[in-house]
N, C-alpha and C. Protein backbone atom coordinates (compact mmCIF):
# COMPACT_ATOMS: atom_id res chain seq x y z
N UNK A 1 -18.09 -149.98 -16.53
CA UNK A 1 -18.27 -148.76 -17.30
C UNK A 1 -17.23 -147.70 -16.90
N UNK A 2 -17.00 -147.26 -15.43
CA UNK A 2 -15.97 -146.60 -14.99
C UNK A 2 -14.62 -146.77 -15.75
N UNK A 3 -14.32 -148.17 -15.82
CA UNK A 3 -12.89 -148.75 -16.20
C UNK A 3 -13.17 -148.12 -17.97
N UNK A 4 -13.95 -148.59 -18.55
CA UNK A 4 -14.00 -148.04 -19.91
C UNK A 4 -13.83 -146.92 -20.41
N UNK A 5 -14.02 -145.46 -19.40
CA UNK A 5 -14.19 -144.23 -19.69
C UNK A 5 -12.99 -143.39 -19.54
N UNK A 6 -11.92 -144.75 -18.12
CA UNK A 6 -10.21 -143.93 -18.12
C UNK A 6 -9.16 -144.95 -18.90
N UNK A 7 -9.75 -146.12 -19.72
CA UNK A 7 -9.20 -146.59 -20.96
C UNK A 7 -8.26 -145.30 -21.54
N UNK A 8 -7.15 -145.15 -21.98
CA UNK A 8 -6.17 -144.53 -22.33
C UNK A 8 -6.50 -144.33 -24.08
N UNK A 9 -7.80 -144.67 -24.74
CA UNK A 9 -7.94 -144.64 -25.96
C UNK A 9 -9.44 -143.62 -26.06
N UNK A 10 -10.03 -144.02 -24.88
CA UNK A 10 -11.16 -142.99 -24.80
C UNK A 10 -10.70 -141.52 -24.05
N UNK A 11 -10.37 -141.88 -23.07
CA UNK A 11 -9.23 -140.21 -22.76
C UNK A 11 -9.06 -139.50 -23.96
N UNK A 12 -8.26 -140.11 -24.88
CA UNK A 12 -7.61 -139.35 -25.48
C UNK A 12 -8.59 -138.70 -26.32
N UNK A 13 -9.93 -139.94 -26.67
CA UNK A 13 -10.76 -139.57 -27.85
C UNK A 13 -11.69 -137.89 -27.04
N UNK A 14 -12.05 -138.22 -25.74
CA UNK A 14 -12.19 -136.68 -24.77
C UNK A 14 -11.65 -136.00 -24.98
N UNK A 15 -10.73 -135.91 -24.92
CA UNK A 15 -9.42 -134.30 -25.33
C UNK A 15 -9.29 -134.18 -26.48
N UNK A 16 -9.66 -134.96 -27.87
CA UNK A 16 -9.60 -134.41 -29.02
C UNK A 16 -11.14 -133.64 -29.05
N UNK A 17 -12.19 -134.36 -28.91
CA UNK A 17 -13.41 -133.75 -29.16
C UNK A 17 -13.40 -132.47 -28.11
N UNK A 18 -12.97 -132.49 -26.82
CA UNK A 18 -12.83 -131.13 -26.02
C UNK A 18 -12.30 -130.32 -26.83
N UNK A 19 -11.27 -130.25 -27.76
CA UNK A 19 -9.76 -129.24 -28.29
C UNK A 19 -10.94 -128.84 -29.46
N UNK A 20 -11.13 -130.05 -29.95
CA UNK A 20 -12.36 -129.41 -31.23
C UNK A 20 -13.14 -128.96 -31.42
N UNK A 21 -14.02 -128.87 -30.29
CA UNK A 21 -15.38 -127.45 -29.98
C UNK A 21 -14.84 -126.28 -29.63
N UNK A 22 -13.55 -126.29 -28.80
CA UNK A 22 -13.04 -124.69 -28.73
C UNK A 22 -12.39 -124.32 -29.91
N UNK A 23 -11.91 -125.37 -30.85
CA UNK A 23 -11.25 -125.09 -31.97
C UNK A 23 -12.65 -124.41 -33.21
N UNK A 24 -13.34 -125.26 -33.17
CA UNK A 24 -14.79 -125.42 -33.71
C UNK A 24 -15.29 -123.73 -33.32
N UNK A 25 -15.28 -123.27 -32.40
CA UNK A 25 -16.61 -122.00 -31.93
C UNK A 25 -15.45 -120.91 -32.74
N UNK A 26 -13.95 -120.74 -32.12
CA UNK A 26 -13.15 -119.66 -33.07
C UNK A 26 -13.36 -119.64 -33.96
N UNK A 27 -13.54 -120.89 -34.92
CA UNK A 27 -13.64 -120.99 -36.49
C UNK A 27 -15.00 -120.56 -36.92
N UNK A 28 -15.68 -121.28 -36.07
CA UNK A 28 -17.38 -120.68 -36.85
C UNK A 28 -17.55 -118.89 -36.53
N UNK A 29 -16.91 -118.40 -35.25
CA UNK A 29 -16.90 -116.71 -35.53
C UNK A 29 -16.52 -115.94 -36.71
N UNK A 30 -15.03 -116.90 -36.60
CA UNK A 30 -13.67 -116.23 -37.79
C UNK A 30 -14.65 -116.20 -39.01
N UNK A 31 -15.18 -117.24 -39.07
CA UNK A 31 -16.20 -117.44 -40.76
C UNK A 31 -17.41 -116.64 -40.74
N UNK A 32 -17.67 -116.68 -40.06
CA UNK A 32 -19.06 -115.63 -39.78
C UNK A 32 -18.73 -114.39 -40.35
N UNK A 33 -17.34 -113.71 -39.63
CA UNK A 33 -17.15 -112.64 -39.96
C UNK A 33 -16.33 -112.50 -41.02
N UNK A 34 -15.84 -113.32 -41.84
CA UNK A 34 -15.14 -113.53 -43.42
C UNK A 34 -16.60 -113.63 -43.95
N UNK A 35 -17.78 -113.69 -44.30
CA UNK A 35 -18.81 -114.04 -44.69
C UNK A 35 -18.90 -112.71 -44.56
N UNK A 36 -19.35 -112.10 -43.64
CA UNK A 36 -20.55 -111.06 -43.03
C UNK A 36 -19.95 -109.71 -43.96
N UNK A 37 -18.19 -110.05 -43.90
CA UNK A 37 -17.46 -108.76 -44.72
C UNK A 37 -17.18 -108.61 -46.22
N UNK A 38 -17.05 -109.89 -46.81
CA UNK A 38 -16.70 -110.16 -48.09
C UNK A 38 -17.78 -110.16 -49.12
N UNK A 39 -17.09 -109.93 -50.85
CA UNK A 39 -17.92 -109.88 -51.41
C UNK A 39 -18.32 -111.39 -51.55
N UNK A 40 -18.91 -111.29 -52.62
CA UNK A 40 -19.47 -112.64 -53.20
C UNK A 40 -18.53 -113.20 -54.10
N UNK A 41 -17.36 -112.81 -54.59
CA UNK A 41 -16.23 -113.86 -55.09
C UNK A 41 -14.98 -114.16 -54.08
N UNK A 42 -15.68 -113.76 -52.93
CA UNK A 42 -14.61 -114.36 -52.22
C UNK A 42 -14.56 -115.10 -51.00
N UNK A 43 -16.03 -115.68 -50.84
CA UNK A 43 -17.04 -116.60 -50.28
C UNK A 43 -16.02 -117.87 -50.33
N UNK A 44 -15.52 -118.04 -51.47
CA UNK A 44 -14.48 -119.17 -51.64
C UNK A 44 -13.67 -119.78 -50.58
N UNK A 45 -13.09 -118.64 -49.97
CA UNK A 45 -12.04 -118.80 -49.15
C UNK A 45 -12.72 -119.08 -48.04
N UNK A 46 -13.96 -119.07 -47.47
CA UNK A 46 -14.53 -119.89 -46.27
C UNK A 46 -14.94 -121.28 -46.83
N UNK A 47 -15.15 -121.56 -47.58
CA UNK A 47 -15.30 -123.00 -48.20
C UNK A 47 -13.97 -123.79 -47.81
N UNK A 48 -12.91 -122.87 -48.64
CA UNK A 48 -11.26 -124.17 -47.89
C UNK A 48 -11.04 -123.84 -47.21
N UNK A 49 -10.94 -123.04 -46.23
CA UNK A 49 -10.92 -122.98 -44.87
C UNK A 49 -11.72 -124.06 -44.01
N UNK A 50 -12.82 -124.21 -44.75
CA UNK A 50 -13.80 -125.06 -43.84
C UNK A 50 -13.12 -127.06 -44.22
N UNK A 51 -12.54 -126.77 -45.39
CA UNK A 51 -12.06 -127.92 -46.10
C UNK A 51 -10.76 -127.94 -45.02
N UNK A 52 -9.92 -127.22 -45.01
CA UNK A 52 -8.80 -127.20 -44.35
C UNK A 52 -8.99 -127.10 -42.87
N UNK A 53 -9.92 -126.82 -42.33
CA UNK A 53 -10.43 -126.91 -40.94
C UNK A 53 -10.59 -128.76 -40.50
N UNK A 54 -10.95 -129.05 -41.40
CA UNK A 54 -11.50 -130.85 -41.57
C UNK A 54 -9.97 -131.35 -41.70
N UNK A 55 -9.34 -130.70 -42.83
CA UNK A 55 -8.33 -131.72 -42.70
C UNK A 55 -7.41 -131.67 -41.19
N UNK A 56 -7.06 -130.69 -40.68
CA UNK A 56 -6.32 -130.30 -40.02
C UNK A 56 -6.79 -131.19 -38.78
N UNK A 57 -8.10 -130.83 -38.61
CA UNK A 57 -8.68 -131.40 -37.00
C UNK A 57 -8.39 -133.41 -37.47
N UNK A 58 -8.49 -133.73 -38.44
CA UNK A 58 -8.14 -135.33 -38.55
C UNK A 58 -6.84 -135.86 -38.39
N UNK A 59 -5.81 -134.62 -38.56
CA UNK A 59 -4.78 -134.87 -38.59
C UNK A 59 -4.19 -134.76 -36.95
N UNK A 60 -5.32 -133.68 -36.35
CA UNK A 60 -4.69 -133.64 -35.03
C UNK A 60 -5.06 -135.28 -34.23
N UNK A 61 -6.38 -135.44 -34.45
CA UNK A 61 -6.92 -136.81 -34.19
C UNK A 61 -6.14 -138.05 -33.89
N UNK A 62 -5.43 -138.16 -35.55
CA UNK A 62 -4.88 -139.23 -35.65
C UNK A 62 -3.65 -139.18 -35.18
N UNK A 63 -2.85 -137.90 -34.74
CA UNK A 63 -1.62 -138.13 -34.56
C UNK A 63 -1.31 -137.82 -33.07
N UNK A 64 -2.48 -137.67 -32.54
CA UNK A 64 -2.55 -137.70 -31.06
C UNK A 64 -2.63 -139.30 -30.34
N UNK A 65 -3.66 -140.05 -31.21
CA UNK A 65 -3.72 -141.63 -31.34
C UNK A 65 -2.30 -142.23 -31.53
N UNK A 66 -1.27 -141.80 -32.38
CA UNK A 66 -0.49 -142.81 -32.46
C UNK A 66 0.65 -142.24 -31.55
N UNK A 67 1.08 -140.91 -30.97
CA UNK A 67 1.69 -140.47 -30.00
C UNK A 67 1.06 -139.07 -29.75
N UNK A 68 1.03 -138.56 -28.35
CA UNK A 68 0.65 -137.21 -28.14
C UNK A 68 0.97 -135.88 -29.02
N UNK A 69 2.65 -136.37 -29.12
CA UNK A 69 3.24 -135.12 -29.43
C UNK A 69 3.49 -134.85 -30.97
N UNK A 70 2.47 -136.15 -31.81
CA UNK A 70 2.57 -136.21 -32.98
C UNK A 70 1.31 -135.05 -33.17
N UNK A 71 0.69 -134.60 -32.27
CA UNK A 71 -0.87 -133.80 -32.60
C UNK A 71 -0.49 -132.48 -32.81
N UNK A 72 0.84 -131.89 -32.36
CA UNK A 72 1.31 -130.77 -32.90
C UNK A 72 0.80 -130.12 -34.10
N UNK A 73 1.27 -130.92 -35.49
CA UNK A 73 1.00 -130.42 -36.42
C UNK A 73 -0.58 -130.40 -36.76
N UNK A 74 -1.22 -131.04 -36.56
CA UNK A 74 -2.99 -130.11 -36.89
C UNK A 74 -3.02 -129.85 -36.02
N UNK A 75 -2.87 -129.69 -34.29
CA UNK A 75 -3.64 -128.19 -33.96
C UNK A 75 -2.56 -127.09 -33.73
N UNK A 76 -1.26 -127.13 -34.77
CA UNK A 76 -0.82 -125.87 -35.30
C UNK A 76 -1.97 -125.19 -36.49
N UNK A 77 -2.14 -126.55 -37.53
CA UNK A 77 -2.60 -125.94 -38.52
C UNK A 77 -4.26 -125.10 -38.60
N UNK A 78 -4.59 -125.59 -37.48
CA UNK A 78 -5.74 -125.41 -36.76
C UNK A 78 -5.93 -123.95 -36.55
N UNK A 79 -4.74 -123.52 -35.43
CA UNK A 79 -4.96 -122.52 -34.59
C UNK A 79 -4.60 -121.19 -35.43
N UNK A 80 -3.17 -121.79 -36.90
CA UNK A 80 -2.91 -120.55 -37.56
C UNK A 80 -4.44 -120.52 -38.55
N UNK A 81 -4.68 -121.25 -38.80
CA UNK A 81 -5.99 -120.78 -39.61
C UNK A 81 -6.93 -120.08 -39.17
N UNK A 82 -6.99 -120.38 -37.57
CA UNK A 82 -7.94 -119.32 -37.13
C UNK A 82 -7.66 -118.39 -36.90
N UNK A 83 -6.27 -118.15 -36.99
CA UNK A 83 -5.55 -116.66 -36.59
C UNK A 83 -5.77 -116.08 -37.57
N UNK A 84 -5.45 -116.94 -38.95
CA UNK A 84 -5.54 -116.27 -40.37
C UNK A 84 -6.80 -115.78 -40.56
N UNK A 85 -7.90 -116.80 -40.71
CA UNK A 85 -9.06 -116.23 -40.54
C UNK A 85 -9.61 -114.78 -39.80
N UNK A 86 -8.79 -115.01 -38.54
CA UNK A 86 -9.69 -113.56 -37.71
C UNK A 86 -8.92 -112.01 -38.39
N UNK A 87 -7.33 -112.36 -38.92
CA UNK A 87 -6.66 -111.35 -39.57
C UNK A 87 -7.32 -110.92 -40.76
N UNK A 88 -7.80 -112.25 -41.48
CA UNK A 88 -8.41 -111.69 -42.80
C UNK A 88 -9.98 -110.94 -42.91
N UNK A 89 -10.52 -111.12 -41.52
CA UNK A 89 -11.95 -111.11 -41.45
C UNK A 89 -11.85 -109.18 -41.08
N UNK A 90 -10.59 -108.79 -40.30
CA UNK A 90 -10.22 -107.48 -40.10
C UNK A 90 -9.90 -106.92 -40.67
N UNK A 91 -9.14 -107.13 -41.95
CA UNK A 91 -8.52 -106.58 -43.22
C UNK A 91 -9.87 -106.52 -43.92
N UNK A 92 -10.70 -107.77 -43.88
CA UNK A 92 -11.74 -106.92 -45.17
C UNK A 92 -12.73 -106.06 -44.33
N UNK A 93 -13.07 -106.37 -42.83
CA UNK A 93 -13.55 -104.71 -42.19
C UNK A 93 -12.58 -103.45 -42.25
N UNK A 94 -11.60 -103.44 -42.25
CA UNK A 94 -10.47 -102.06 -42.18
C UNK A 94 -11.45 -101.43 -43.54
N UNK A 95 -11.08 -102.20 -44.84
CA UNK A 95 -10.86 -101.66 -46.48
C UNK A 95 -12.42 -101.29 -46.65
């Protein structure tokens, strides 16, 4: 069981699901507070966000699986979305 858990395929599958609950808790705030501020036609934009949250984290997944440094691009796309998110969640508290 030891030998199974530092397998170089389960490692890796650890550090994606680790990256994705801290990725995961920013995003569920960021949305909370795009929700908590917005009207009701613009509820939308936490829906693809949440769509684009999915794609992004599969993409980090898979491209961490076939080389490390292929995981770049989803948890770029990851981290600007949550940036975007927390910018947009402040712009509709500012207005």
């Amino acid at each position: 069981m030891a030998r199974l858990l530092k397998s170089p395929p389960v490692a890796i599958n650890g550090r994606v699901v680790d990256n994705t609950v801290q990725q995961y808790l920013l995003f569920g705030v960021a949305s909370l507070a795009v929700a908590a501020g917005a009207r009701g036609d613009q509820l939308g934009v936490v829906a693809a966000a949440a769509v684009t949250f999915v794609v992004a984290r599969l993409a980090f997944w898979i491209g961490y699986r076939i080389k490390p440094a292929y995981r770049a691009a989803g948890f770029a796309s990851t981290f600007y979305l949550n940036l975007v998110m927390f910018g947009y969640a402040l712009w509709v508290a500012w207005r």
